[in-house]
N, C-alpha and C. Protein backbone atom coordinates (compact mmCIF):
# COMPACT_ATOMS: atom_id res chain seq x y z
N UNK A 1 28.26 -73.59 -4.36
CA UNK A 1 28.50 -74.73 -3.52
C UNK A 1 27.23 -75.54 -3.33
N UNK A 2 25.96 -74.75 -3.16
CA UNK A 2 25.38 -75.69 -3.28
C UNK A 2 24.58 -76.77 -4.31
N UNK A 3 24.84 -76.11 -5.51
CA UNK A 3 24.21 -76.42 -6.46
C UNK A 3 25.02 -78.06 -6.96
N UNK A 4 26.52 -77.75 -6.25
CA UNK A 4 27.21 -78.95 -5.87
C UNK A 4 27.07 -79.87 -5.55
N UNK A 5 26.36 -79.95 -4.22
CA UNK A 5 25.91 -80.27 -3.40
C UNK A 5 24.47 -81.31 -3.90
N UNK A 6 23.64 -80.04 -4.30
CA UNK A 6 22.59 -80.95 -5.07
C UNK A 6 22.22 -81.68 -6.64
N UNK A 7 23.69 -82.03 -7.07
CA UNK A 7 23.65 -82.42 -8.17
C UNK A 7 24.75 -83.53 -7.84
N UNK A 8 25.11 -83.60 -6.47
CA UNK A 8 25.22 -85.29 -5.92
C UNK A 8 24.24 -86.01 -5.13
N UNK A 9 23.46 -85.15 -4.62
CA UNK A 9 22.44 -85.54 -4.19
C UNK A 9 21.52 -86.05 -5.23
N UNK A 10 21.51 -85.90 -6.67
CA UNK A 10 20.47 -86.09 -7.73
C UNK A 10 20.98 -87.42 -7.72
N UNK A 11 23.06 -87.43 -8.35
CA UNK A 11 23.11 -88.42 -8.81
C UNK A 11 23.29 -89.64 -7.69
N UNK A 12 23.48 -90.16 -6.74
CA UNK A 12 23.72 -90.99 -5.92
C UNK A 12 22.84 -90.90 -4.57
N UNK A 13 21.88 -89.54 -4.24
CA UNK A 13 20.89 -89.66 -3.06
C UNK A 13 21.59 -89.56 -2.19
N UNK A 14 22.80 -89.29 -1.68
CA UNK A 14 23.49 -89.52 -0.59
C UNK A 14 24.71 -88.17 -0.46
N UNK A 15 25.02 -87.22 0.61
CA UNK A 15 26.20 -86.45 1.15
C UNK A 15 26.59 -86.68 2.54
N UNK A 16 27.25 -87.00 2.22
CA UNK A 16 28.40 -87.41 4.11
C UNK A 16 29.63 -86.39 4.30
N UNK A 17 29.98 -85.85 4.96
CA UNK A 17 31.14 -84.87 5.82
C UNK A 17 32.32 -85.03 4.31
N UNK A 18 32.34 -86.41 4.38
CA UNK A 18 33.68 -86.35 3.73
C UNK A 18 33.29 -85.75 2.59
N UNK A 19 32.59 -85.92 1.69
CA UNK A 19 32.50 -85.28 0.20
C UNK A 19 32.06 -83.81 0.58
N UNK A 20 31.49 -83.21 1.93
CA UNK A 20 31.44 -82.20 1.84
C UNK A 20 32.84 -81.33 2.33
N UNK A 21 33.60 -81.90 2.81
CA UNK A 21 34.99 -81.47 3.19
C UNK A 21 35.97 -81.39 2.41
N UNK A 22 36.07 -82.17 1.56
CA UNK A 22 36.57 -82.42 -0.11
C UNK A 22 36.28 -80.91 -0.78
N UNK A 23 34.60 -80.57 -0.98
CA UNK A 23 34.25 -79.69 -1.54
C UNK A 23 34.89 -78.35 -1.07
N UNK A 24 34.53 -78.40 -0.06
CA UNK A 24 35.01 -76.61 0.85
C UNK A 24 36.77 -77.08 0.29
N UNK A 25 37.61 -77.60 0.75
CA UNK A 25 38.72 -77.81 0.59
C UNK A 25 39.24 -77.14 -1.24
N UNK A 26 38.23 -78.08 -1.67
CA UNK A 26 38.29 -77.29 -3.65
C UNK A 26 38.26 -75.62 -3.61
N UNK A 27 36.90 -75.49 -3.12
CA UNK A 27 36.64 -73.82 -3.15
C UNK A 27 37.53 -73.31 -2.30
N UNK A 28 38.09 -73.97 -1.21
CA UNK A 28 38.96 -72.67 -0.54
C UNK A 28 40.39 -73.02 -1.44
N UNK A 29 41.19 -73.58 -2.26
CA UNK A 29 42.06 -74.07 -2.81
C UNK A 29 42.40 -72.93 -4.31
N UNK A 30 40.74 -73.04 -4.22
CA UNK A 30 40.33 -71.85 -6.23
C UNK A 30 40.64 -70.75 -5.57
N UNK A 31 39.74 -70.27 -4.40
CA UNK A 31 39.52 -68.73 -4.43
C UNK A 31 40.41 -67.96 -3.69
N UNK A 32 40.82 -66.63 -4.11
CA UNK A 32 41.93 -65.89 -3.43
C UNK A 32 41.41 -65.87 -1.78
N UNK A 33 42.35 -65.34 -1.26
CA UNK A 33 42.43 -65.41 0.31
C UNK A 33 41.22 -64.23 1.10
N UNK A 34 41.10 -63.50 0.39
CA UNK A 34 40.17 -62.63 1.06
C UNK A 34 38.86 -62.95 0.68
N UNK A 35 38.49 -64.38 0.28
CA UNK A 35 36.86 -64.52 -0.53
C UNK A 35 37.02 -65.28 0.78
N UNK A 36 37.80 -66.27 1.37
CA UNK A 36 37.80 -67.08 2.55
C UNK A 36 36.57 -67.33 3.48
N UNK A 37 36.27 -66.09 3.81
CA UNK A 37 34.67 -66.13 5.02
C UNK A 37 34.05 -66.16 4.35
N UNK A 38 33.54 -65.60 3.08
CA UNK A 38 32.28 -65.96 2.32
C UNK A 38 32.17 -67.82 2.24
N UNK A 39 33.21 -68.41 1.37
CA UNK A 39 33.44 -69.58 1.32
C UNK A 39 32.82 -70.47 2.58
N UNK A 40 33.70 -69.87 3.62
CA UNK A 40 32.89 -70.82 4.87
C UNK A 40 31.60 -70.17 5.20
N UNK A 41 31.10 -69.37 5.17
CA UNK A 41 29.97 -68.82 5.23
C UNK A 41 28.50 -69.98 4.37
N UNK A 42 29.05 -69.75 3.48
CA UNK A 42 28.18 -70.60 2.75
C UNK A 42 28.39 -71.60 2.45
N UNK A 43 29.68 -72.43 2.63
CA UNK A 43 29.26 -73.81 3.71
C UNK A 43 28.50 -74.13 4.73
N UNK A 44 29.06 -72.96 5.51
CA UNK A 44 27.91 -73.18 6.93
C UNK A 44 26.46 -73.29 6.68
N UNK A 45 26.21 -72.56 5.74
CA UNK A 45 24.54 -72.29 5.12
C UNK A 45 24.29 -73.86 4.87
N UNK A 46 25.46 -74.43 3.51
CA UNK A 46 24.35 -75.56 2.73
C UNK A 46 24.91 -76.90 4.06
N UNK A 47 25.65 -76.83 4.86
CA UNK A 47 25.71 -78.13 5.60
C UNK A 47 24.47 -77.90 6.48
N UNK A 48 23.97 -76.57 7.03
CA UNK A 48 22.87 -76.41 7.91
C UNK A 48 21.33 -76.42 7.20
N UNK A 49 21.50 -76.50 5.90
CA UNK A 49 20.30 -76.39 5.24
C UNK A 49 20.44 -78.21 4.59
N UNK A 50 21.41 -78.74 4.43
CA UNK A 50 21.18 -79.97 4.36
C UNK A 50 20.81 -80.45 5.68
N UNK A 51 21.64 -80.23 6.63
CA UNK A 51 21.40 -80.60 8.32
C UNK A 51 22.51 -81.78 8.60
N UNK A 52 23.48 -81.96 7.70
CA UNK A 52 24.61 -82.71 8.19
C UNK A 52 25.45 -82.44 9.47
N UNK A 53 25.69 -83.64 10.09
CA UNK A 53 26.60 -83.11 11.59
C UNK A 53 27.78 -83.75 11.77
């Protein structure tokens, strides 16, 4: 996720809620039901390590 993250950040300099809500929405959509907390887990990581609110 985050490597996601920073390869929109390369191309356009810019992440806002919505493209990061989009994203989690993809990964929780792919991965079976019990990967779930990891998924938000490490959302929580790259929105707090970007520092989006």
């Amino acid at each position: 996720m985050a490597e996601m993250a920073i390869c929109k950040l390369e191309y356009d300099l810019t992440i806002d809620w919505n493209y990061m809500e989009e994203l989690l929405v993809c990964y929780l959509e792919l991965i079976r039901r019990k990967c779930t907390c990891i998924i938000l887990r490490a959302f929580y990581d790259v929105m707090e390590l970007l520092n989006i609110e």
